[in-house]
C-alpha atoms as a PDB file:
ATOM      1  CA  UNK A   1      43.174 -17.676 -56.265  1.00  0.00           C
ATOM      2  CA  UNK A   2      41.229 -15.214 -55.272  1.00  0.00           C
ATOM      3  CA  UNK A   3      41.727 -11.524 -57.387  1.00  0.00           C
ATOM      4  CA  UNK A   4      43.884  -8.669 -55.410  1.00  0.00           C
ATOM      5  CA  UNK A   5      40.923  -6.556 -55.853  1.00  0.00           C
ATOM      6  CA  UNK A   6      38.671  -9.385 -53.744  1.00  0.00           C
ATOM      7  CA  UNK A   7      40.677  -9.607 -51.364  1.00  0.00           C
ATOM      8  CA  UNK A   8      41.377  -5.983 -50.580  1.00  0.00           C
ATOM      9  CA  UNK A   9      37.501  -5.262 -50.747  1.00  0.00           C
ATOM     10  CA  UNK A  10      37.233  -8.345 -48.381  1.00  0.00           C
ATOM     11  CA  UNK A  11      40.000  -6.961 -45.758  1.00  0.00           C
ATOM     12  CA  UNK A  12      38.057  -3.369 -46.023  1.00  0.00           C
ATOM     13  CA  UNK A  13      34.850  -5.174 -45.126  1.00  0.00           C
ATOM     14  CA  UNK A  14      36.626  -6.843 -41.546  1.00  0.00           C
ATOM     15  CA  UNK A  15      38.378  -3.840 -40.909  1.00  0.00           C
ATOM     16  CA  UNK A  16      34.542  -2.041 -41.139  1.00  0.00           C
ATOM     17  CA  UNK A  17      33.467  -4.606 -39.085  1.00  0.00           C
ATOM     18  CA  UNK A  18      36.503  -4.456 -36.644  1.00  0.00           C
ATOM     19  CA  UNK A  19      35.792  -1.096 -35.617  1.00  0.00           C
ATOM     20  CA  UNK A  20      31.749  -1.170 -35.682  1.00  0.00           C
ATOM     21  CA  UNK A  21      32.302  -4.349 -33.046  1.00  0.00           C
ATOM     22  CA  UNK A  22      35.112  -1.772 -31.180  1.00  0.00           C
ATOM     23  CA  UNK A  23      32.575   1.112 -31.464  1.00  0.00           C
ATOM     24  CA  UNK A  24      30.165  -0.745 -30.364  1.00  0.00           C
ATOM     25  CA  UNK A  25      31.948  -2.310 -27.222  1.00  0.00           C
ATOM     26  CA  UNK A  26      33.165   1.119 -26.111  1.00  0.00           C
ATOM     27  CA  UNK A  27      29.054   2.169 -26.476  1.00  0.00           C
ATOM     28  CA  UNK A  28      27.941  -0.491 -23.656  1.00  0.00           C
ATOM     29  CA  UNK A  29      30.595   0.341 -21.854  1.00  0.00           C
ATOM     30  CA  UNK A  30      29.992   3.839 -21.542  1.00  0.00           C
ATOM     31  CA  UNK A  31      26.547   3.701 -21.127  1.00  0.00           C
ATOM     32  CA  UNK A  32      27.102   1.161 -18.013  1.00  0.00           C
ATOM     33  CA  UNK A  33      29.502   3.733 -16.595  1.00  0.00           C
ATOM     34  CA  UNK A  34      26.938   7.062 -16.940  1.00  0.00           C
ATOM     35  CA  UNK A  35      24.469   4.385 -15.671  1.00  0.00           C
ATOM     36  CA  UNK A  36      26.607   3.396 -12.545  1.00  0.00           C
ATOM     37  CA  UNK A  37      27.901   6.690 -12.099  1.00  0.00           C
ATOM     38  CA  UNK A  38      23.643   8.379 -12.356  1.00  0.00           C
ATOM     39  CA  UNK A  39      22.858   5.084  -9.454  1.00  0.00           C
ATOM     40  CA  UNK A  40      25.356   5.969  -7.473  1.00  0.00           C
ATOM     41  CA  UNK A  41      24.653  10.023  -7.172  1.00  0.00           C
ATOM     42  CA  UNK A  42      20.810   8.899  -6.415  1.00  0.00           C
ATOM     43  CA  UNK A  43      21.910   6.648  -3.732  1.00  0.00           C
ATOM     44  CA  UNK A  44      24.245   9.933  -2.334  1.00  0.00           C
ATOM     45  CA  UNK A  45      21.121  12.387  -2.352  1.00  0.00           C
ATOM     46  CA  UNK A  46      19.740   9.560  -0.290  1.00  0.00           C
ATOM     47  CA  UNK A  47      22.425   8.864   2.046  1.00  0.00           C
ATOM     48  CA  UNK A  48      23.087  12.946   3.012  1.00  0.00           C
ATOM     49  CA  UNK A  49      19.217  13.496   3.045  1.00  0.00           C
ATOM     50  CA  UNK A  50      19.463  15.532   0.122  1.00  0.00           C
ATOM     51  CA  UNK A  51      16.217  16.870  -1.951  1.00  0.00           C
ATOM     52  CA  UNK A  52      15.122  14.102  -4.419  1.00  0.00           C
ATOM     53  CA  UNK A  53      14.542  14.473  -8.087  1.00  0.00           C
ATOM     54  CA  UNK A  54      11.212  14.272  -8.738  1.00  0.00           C
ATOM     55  CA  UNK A  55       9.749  10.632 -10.149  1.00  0.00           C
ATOM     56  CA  UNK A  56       8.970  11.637 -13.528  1.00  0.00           C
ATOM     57  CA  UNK A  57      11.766  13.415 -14.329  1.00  0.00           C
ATOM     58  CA  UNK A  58      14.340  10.906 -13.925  1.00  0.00           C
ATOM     59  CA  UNK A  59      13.069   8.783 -17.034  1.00  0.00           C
ATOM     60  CA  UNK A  60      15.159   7.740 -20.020  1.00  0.00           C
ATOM     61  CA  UNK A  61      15.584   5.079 -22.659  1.00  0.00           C
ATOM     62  CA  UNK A  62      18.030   2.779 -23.503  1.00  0.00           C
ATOM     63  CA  UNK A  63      16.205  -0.120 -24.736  1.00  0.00           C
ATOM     64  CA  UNK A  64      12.782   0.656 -22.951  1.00  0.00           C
ATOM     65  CA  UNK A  65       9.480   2.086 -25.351  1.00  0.00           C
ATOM     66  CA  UNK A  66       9.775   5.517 -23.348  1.00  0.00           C
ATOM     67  CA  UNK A  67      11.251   6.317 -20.229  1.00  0.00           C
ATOM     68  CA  UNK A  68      10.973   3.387 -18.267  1.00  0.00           C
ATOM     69  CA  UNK A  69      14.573   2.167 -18.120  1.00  0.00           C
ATOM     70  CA  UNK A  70      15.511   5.594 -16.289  1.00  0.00           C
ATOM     71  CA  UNK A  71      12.965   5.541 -13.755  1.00  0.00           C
ATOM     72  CA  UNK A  72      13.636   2.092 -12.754  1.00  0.00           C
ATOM     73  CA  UNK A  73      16.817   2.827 -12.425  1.00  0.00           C
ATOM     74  CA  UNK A  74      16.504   5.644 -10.019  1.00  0.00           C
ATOM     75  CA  UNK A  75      13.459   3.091  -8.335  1.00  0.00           C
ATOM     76  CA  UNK A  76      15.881   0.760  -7.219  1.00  0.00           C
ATOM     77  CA  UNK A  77      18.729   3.338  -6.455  1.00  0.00           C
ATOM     78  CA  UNK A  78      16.848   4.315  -3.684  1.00  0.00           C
ATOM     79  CA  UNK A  79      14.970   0.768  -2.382  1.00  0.00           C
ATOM     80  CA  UNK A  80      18.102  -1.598  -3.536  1.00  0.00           C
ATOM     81  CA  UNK A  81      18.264  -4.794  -5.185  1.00  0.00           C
ATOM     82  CA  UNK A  82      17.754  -8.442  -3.551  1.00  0.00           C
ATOM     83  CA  UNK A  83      17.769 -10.514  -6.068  1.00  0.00           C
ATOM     84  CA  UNK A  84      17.614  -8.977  -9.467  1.00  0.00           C
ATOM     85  CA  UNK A  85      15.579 -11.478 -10.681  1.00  0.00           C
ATOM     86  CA  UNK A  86      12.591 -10.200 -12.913  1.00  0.00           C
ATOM     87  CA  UNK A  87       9.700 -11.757 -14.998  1.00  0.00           C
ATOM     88  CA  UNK A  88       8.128 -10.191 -18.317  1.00  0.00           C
ATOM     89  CA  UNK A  89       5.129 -11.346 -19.531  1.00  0.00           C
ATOM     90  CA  UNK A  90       4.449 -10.549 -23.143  1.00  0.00           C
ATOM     91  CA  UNK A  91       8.029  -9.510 -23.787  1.00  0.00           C
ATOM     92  CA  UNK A  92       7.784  -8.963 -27.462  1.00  0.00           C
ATOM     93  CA  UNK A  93      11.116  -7.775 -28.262  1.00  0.00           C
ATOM     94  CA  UNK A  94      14.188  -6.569 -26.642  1.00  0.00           C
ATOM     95  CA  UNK A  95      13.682  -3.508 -28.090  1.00  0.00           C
ATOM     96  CA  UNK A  96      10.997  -1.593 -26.631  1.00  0.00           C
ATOM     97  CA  UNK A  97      10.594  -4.032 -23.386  1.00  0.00           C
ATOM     98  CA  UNK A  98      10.584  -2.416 -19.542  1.00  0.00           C
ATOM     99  CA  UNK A  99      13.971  -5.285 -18.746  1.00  0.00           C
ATOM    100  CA  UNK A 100      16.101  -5.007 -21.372  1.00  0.00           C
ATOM    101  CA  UNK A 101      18.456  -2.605 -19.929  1.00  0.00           C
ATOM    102  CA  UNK A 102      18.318  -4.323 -16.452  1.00  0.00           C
ATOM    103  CA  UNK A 103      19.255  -7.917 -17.770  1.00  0.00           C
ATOM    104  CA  UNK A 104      22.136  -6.046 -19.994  1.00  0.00           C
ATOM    105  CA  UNK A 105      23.309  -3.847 -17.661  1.00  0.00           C
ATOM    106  CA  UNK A 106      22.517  -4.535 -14.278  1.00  0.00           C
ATOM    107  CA  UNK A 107      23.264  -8.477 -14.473  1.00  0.00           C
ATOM    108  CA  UNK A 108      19.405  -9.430 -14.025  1.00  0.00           C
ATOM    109  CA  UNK A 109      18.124 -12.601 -14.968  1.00  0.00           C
ATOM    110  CA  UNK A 110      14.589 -14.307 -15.290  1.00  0.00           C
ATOM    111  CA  UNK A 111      11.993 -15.073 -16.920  1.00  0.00           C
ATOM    112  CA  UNK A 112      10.651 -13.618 -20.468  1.00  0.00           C
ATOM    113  CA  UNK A 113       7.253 -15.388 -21.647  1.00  0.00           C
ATOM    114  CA  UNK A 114       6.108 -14.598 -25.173  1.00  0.00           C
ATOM    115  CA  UNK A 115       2.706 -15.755 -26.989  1.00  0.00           C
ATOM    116  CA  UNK A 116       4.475 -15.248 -30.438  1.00  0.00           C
ATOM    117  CA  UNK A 117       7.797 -15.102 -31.591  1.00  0.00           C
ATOM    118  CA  UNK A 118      10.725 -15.807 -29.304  1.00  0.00           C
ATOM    119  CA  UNK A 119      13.148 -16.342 -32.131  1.00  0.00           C
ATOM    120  CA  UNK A 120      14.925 -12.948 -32.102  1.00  0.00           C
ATOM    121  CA  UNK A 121      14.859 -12.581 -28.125  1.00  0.00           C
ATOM    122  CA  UNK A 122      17.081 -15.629 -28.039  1.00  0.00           C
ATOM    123  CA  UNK A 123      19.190 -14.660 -30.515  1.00  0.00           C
ATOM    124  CA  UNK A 124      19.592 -10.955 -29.098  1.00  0.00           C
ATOM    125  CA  UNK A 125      20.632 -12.198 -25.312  1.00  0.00           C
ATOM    126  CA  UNK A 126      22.192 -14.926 -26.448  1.00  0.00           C
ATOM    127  CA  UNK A 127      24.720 -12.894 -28.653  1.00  0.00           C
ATOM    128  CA  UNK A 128      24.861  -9.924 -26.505  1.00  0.00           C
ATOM    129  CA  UNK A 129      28.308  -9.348 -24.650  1.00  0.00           C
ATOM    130  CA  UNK A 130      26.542  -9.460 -21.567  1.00  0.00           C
ATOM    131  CA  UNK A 131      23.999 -12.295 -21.214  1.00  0.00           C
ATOM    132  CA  UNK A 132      25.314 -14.833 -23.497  1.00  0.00           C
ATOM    133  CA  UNK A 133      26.870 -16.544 -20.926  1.00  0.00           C
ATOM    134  CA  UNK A 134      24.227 -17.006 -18.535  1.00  0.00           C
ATOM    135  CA  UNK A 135      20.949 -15.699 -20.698  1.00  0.00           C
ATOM    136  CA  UNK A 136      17.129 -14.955 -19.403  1.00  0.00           C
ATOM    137  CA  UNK A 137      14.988 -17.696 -20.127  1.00  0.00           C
ATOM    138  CA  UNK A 138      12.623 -16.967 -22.758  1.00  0.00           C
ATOM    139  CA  UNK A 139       9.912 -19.479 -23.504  1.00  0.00           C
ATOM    140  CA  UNK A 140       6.943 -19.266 -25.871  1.00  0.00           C
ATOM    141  CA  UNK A 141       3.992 -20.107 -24.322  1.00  0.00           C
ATOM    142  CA  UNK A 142      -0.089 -18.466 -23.979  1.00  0.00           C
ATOM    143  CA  UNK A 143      -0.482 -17.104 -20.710  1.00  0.00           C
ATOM    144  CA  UNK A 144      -3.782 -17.511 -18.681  1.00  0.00           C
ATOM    145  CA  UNK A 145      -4.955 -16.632 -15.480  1.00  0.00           C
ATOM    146  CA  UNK A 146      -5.160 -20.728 -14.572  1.00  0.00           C
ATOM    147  CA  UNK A 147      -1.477 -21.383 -16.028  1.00  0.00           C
ATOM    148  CA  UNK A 148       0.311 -18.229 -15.073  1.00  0.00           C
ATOM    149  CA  UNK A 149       1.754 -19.296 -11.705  1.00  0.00           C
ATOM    150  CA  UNK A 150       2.712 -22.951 -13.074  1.00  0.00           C
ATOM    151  CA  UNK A 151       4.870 -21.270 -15.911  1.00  0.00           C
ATOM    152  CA  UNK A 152       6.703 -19.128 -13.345  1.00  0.00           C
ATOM    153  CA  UNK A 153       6.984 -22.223 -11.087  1.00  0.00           C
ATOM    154  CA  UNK A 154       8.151 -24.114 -13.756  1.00  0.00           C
ATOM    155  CA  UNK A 155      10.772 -22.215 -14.968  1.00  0.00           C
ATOM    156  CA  UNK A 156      12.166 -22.408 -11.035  1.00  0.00           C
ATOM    157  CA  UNK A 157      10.681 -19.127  -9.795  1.00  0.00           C
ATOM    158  CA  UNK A 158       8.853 -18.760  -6.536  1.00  0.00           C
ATOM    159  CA  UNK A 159       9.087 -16.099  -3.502  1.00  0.00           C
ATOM    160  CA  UNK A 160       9.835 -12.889  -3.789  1.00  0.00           C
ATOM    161  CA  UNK A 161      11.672 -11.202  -6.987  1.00  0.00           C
ATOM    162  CA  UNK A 162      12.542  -7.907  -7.810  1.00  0.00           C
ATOM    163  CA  UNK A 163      10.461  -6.966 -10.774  1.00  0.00           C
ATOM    164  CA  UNK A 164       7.426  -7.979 -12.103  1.00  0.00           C
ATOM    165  CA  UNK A 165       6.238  -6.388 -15.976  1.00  0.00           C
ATOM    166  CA  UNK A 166       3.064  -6.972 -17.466  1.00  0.00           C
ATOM    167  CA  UNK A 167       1.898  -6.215 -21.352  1.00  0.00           C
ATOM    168  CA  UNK A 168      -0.410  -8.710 -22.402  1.00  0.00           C
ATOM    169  CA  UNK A 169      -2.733  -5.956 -24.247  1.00  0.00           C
ATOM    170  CA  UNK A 170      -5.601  -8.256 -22.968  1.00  0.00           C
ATOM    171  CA  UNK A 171      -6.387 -10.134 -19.764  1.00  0.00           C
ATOM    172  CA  UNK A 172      -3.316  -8.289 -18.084  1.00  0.00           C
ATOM    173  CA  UNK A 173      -5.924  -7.782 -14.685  1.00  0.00           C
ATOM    174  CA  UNK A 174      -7.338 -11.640 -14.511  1.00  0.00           C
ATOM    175  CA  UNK A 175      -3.548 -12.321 -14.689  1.00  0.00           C
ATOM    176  CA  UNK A 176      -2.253 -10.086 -12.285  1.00  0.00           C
ATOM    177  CA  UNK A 177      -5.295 -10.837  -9.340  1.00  0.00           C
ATOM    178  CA  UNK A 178      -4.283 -14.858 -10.441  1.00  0.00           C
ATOM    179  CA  UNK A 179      -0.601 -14.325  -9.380  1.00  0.00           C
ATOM    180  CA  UNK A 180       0.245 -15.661  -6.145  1.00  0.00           C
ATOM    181  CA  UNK A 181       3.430 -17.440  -7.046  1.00  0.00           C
ATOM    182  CA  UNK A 182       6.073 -14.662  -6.753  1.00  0.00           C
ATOM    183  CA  UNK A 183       5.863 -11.741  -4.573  1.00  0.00           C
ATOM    184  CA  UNK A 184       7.253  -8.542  -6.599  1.00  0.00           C
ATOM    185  CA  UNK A 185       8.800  -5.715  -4.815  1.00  0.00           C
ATOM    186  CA  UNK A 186       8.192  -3.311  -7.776  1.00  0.00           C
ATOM    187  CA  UNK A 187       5.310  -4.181 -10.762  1.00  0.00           C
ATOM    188  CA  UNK A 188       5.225  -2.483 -13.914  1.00  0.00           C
ATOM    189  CA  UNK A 189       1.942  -2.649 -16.114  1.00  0.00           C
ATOM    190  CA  UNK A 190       0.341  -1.265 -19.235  1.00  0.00           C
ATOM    191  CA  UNK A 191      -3.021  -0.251 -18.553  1.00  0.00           C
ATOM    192  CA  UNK A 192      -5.931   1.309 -20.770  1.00  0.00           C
ATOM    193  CA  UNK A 193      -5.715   5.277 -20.233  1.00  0.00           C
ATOM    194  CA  UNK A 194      -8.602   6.241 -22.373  1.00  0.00           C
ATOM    195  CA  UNK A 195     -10.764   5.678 -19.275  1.00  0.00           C
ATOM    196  CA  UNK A 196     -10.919   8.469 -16.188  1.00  0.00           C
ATOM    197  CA  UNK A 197      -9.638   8.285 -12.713  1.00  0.00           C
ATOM    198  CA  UNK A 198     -12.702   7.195 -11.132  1.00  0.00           C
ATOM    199  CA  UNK A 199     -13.273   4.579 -13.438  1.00  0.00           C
ATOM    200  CA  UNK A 200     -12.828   1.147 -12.873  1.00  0.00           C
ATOM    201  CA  UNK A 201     -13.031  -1.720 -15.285  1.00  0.00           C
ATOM    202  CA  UNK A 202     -11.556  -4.601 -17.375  1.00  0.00           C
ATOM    203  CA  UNK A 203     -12.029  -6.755 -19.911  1.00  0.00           C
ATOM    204  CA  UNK A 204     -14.144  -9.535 -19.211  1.00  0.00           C
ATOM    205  CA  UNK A 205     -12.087 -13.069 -18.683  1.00  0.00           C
ATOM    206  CA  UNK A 206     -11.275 -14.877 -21.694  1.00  0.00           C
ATOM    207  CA  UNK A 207      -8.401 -17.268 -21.980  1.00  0.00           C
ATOM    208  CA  UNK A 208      -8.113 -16.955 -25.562  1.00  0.00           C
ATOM    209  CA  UNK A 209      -9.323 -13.444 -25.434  1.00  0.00           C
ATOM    210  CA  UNK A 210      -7.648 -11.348 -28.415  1.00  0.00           C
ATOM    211  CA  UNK A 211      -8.136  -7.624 -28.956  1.00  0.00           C
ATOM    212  CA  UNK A 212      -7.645  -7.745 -32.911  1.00  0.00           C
ATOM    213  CA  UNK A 213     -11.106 -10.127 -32.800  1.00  0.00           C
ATOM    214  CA  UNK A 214     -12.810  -7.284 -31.155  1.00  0.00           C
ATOM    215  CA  UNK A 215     -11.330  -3.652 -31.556  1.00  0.00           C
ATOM    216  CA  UNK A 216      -7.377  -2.416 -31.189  1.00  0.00           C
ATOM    217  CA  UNK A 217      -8.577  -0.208 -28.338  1.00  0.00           C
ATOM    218  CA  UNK A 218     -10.756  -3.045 -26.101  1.00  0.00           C
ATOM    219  CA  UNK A 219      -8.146  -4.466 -23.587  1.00  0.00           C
ATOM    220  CA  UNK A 220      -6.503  -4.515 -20.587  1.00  0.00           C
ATOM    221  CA  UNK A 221      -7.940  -2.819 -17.688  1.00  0.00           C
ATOM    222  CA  UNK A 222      -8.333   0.977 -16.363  1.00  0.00           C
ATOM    223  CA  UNK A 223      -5.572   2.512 -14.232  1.00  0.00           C
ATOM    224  CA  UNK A 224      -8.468   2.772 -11.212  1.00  0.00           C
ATOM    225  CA  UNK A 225      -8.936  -0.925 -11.636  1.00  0.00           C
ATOM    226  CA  UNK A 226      -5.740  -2.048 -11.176  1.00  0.00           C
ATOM    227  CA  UNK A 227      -5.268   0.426  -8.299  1.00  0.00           C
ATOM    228  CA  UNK A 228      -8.135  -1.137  -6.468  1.00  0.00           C
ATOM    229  CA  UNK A 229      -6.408  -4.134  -7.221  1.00  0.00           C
ATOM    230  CA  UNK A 230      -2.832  -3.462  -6.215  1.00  0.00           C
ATOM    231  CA  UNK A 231      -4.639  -2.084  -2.467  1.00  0.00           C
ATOM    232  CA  UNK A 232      -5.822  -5.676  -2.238  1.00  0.00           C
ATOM    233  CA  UNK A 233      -2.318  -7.488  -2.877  1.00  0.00           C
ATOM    234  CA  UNK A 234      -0.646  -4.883  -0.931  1.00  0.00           C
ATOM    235  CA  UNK A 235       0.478  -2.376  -3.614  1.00  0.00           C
ATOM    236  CA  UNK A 236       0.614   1.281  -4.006  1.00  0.00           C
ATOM    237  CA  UNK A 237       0.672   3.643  -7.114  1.00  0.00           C
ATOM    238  CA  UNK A 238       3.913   5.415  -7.259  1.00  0.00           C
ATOM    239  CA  UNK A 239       4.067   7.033 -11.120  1.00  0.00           C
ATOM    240  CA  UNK A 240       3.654   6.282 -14.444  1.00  0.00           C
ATOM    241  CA  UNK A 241       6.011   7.081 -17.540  1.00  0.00           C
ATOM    242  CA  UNK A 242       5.907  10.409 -19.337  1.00  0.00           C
ATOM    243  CA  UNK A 243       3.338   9.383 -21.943  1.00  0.00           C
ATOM    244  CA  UNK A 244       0.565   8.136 -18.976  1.00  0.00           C
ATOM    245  CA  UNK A 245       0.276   4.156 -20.255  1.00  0.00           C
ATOM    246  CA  UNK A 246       2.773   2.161 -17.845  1.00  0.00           C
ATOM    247  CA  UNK A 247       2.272   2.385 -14.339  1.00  0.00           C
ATOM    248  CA  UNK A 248       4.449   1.592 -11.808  1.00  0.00           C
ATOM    249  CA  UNK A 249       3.289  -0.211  -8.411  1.00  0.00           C
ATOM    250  CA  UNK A 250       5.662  -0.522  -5.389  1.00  0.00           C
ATOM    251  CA  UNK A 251       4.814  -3.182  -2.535  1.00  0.00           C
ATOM    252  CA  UNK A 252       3.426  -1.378   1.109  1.00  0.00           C
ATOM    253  CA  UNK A 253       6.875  -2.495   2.651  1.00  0.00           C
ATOM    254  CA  UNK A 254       9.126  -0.614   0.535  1.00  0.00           C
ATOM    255  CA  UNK A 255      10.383   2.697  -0.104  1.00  0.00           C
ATOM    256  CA  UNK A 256       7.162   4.706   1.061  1.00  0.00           C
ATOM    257  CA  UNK A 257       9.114   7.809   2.143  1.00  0.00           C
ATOM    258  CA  UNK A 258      10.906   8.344  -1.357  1.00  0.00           C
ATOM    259  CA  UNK A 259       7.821   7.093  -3.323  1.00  0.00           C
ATOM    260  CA  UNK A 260       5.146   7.869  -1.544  1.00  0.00           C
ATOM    261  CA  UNK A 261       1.538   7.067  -3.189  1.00  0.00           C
ATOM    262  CA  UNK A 262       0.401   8.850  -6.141  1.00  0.00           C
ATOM    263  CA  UNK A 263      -3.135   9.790  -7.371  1.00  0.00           C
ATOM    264  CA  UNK A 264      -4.644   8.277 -10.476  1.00  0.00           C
ATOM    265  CA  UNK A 265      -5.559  11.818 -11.708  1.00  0.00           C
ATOM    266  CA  UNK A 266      -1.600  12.319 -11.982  1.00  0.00           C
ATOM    267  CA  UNK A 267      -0.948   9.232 -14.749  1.00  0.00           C
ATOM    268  CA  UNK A 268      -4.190  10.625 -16.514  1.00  0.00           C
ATOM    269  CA  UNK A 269      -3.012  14.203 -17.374  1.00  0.00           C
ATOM    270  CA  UNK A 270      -0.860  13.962 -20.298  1.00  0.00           C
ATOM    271  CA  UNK A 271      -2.162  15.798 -23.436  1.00  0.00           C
ATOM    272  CA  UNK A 272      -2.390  12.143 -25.666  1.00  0.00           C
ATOM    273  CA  UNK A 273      -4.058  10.910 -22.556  1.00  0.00           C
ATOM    274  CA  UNK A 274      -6.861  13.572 -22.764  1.00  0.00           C
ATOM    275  CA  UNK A 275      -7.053  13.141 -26.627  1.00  0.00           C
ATOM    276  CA  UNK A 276      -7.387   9.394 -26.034  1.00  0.00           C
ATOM    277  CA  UNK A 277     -10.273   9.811 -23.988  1.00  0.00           C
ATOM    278  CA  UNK A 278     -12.126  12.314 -26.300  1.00  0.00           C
ATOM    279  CA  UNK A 279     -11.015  10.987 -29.571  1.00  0.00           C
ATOM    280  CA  UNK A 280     -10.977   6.579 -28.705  1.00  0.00           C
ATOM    281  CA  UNK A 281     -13.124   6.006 -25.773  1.00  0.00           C
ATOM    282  CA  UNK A 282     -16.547   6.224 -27.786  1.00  0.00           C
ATOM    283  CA  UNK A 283     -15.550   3.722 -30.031  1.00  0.00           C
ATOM    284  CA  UNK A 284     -15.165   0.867 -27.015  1.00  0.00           C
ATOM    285  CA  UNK A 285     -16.970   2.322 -24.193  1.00  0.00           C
ATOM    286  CA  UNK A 286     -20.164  -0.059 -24.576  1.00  0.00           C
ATOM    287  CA  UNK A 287     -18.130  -3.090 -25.470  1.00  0.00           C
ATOM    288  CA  UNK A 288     -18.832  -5.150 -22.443  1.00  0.00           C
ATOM    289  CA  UNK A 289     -16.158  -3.434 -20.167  1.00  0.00           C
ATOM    290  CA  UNK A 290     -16.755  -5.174 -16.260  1.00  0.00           C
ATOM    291  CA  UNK A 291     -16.653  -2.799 -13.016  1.00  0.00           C
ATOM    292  CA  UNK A 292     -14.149  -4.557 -10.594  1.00  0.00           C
END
């Protein structure tokens, strides 16, 4: 039998436990409730034609790397939902990623397509009070700009979708001028912010193209490429988040009076932006960068 002393430290231990799981529970559902309650207020300003916040201010994490999970929710406060299906390529880990926080709390699902490990992202949504029922799909797979709309395809994905996030730290603009599969209303991307607003270039086409061969800072493409881009597919520049690396495109048919189009200057002007550029663009600027 097992000591009284064992068996009191073991009932201390579940009673710990009891009320971490409680305190966690109430957590979520507080934060869905402040979440609901912030949605709903933006769709009122709307609604009585009430002055807007301004885009940039309405950013703030939950799960997201900055701001991103606030201004997506006041994005689709004011343009809706249709679907709520999204697709993240490069996901990495729940923690940090641009749909976290909009597959946990505002019932998306999708697809999550990771080079490396996929391990923990299964395990996370797949023990999380809100997805393990019906979790994303997360598969492991290399993404290229000649397999990207098969893998989408595949996974029973075509037409339009709500959200589209890109963070390959590579061939991110080869991918996105490949994708023809699904039709995003709203595209979030990382792109390289060393480079000025008149500038535009990427990476030359690899399909095994990796950054850590080369140099930490030679990826991706410049914010003025993939706005040249986005005019081509039918996209506009609305804003970036607070530390000028993620920008967010919003498709011609959508939203244009709340989020009308933004300069490239305006995603450039952040102090680590202009340090960037001083301090990290020598070391990469003759590395075989392509105008687009």
């Amino acid at each position: 039998m097992k000591s009284f002393f064992i068996k009191k430290i073991e009932n201390t231990l579940l009673n710990i436990l009891a009320k971490n799981n409680q305190s966690i529970k109430r957590e979520i559902n507080n934060n869905q409730i402040l979440q609901k309650q912030l949605f709903a207020f933006y769709q009122s300003l709307k609604n009585d034609r009430k002055k807007l916040p301004i885009f940039k201010n309405t950013g703030f994490r939950v799960f997201s790397q900055n701001d991103e999970d606030g201004l997506f929710l006041y994005i689709f406060a004011l343009i809706g939902f249709t679907n709520k299906i999204c697709i993240d390529i490069a996901f990495g880990s729940p923690y940090g990623a641009n749909v976290t926080n909009l597959i946990c709390n505002w019932d998306f699902t999708g697809l999550l397509i990771e080079g490396k490990n996929t391990e923990d992202s299964i395990n996370f949504f797949g023990t999380h009070p809100d997805t393990w029922i019906y979790p994303p799909k997360i598969i492991k797979a290399w993404v290229t700009k000649d397999n990207v709309n098969q893998l989408i395809k595949d996974n029973g994905i075509v037409g339009e979708i709500d959200l589209f996030s890109l963070d390959l730290d590579g061939i991110d603009y080869w991918i996105l001028k490949n994708l023809n599969v699904v039709s995003p209303r709203v595209i979030i991307l990382e792109y390289m912010n060393i480079f000025g607003p008149n500038i535009a270039v990427t990476v030359p086409y690899k399909s095994d193209f990796d950054r850590s061969n080369i140099h930490p800072d030679f990826f991706g493409a410049s914010l003025g490429a993939f706005v040249k881009l986005g005019k081509k597919k039918g996209y506009r520049l609305v804003g970036c988040n607070k530390y000028g690396f993620n920008a967010f495109f919003m498709r011609n048919d959508l939203g244009k009076k709340e989020f009308p189009e933004v300069s490239i200057s305006s995603c450039l002007n952040h102090p680590v932006v202009l340090e960037g550029r001083k301090n990290r663009l020598p070391a990469v600027k003759n590395l075989g960068w392509i105008a687009v």
